[in-house]
C-alpha atoms as a PDB file:
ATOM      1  CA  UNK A   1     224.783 163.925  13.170  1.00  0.00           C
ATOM      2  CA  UNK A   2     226.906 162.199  15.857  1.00  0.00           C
ATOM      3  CA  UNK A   3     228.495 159.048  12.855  1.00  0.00           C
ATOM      4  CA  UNK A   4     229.731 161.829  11.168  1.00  0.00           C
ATOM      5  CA  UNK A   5     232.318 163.120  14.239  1.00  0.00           C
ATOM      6  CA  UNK A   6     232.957 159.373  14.369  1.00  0.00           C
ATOM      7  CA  UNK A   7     233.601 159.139  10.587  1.00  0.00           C
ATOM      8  CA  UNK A   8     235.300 162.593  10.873  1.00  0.00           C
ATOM      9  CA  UNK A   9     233.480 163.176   7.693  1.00  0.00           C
ATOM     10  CA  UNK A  10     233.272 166.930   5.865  1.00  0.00           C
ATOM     11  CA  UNK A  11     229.399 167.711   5.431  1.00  0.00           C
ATOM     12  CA  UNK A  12     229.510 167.624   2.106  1.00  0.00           C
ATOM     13  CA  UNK A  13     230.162 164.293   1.756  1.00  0.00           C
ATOM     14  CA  UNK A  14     228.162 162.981   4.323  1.00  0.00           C
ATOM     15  CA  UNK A  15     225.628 161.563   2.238  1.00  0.00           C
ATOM     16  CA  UNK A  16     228.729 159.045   0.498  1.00  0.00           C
ATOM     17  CA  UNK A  17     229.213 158.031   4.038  1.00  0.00           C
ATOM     18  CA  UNK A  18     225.790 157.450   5.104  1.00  0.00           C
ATOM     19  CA  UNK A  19     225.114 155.300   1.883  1.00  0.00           C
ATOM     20  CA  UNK A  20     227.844 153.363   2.454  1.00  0.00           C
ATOM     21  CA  UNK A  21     226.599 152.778   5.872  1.00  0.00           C
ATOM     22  CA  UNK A  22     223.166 151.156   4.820  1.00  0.00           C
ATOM     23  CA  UNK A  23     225.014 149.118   2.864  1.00  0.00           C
ATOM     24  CA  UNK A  24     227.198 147.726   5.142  1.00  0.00           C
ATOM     25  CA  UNK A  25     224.173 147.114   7.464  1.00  0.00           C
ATOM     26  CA  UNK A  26     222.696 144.800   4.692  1.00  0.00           C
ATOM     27  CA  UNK A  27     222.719 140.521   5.422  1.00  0.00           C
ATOM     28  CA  UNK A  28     224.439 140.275   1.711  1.00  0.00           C
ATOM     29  CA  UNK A  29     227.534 142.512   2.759  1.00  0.00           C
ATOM     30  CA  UNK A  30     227.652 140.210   6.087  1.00  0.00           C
ATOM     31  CA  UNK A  31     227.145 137.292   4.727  1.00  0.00           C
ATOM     32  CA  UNK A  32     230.241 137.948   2.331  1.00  0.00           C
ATOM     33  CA  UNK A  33     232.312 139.068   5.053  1.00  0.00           C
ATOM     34  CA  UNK A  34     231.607 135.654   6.870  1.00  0.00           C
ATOM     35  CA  UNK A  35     232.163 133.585   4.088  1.00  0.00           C
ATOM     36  CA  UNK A  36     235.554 135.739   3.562  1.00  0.00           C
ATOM     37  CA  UNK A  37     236.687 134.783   7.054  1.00  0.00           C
ATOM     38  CA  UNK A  38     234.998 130.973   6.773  1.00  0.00           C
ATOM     39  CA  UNK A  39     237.896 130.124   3.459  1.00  0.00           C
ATOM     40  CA  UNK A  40     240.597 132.587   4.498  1.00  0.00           C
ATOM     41  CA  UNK A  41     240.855 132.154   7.900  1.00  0.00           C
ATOM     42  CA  UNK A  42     239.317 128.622   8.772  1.00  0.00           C
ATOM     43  CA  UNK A  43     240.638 125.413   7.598  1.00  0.00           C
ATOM     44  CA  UNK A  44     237.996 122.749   5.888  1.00  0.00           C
ATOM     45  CA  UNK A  45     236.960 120.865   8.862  1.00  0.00           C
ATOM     46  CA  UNK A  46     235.890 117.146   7.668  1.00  0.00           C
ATOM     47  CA  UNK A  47     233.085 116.555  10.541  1.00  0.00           C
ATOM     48  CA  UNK A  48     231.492 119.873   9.534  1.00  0.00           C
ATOM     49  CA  UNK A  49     231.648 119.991   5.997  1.00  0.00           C
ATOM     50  CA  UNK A  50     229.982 115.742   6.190  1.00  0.00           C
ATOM     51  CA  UNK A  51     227.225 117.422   8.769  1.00  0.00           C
ATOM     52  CA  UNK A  52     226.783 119.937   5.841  1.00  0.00           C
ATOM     53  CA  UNK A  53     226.529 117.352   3.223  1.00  0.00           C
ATOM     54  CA  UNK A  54     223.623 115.262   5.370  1.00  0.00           C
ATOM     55  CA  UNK A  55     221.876 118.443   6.089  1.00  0.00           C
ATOM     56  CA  UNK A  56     221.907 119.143   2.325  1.00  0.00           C
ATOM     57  CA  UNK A  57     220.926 115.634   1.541  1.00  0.00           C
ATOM     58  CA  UNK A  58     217.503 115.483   4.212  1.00  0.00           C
ATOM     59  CA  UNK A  59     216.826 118.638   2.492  1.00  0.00           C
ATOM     60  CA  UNK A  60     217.216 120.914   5.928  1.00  0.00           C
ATOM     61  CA  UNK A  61     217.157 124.794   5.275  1.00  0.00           C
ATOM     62  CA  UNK A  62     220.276 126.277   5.759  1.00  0.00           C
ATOM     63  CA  UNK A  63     220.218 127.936   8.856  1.00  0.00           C
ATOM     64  CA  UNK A  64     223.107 126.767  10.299  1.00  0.00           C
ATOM     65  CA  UNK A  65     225.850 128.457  12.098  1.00  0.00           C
ATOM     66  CA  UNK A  66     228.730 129.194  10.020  1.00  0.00           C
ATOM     67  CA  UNK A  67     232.131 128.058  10.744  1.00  0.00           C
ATOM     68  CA  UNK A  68     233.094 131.658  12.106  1.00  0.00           C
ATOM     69  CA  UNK A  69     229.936 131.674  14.024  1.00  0.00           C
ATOM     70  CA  UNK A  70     230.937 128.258  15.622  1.00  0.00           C
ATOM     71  CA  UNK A  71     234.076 129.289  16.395  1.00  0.00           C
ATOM     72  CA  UNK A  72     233.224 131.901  18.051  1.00  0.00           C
ATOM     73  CA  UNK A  73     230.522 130.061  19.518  1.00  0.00           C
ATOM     74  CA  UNK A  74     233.045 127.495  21.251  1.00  0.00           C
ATOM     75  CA  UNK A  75     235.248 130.648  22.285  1.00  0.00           C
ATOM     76  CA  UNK A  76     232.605 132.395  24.014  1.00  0.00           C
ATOM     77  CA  UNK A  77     231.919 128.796  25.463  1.00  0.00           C
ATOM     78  CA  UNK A  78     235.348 127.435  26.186  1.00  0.00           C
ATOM     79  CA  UNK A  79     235.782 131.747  27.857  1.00  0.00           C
ATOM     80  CA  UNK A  80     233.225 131.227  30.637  1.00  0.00           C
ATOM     81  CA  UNK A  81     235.129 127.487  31.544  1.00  0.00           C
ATOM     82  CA  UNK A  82     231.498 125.828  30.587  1.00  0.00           C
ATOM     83  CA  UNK A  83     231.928 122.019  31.372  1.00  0.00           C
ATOM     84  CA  UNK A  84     228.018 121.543  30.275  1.00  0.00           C
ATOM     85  CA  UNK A  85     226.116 123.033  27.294  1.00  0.00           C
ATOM     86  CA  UNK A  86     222.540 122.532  26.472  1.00  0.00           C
ATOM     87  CA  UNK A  87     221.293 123.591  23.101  1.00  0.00           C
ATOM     88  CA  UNK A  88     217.611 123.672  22.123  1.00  0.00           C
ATOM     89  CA  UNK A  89     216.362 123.751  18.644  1.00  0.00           C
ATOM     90  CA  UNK A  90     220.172 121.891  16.910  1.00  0.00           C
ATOM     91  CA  UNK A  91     219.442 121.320  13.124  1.00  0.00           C
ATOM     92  CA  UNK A  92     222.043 120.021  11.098  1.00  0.00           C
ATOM     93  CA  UNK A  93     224.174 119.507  14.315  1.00  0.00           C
ATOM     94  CA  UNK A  94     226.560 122.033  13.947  1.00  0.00           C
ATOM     95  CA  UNK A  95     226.735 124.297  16.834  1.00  0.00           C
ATOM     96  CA  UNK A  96     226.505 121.113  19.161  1.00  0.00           C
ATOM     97  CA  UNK A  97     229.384 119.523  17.387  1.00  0.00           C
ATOM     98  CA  UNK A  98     231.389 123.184  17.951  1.00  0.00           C
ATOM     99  CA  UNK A  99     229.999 123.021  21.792  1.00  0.00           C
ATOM    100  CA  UNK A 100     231.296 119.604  21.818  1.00  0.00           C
ATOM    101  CA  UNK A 101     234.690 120.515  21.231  1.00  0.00           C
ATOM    102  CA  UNK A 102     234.956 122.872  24.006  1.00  0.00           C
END
């Protein structure tokens, strides 16, 4: 299989590999990874975390963008030079207040 010339991995262990690799491709494993980057690499942003706590009080699902996901959100944004951003479908408000920014 091509992954394992990637992985340069001996045959016999290719089945290690490739069970590692369906669980990497899990939501739990990414979700962990962006909540790793959200507390080590992100500082507590007051707007955002009160935009949280109103979400959380009306009771909205959490389906908001994460902070990673915002920030890269306003980078991909702030990359293209977009002056003007129209978002459809805002929950809690958090991806427009990261567009905001820009």
């Amino acid at each position: 299989m091509l992954w394992r010339i990637f992985c340069a991995c001996p045959p016999h262990r290719a089945w290690l590999v490739s069970s590692r690799l369906r669980r990497m491709a899990s939501s739990e494993v990414w979700e962990g990874v962006d909540a790793y980057f959200g507390k080590h690499l992100l500082p507590r942003d007051e707007v955002l975390a009160a935009a949280q706590e109103r979400a959380n009080a009306a009771g909205l699902p959490e389906h908001q963008v994460s902070p990673s996901q915002g920030e890269f959100l306003a980078l991909l944004a702030q990359s293209i030079g977009a002056r003007r951003c129209l978002e459809i479908g805002t929950l809690a408000g958090v991806s427009t207040i990261w567009l905001a920014r820009v």
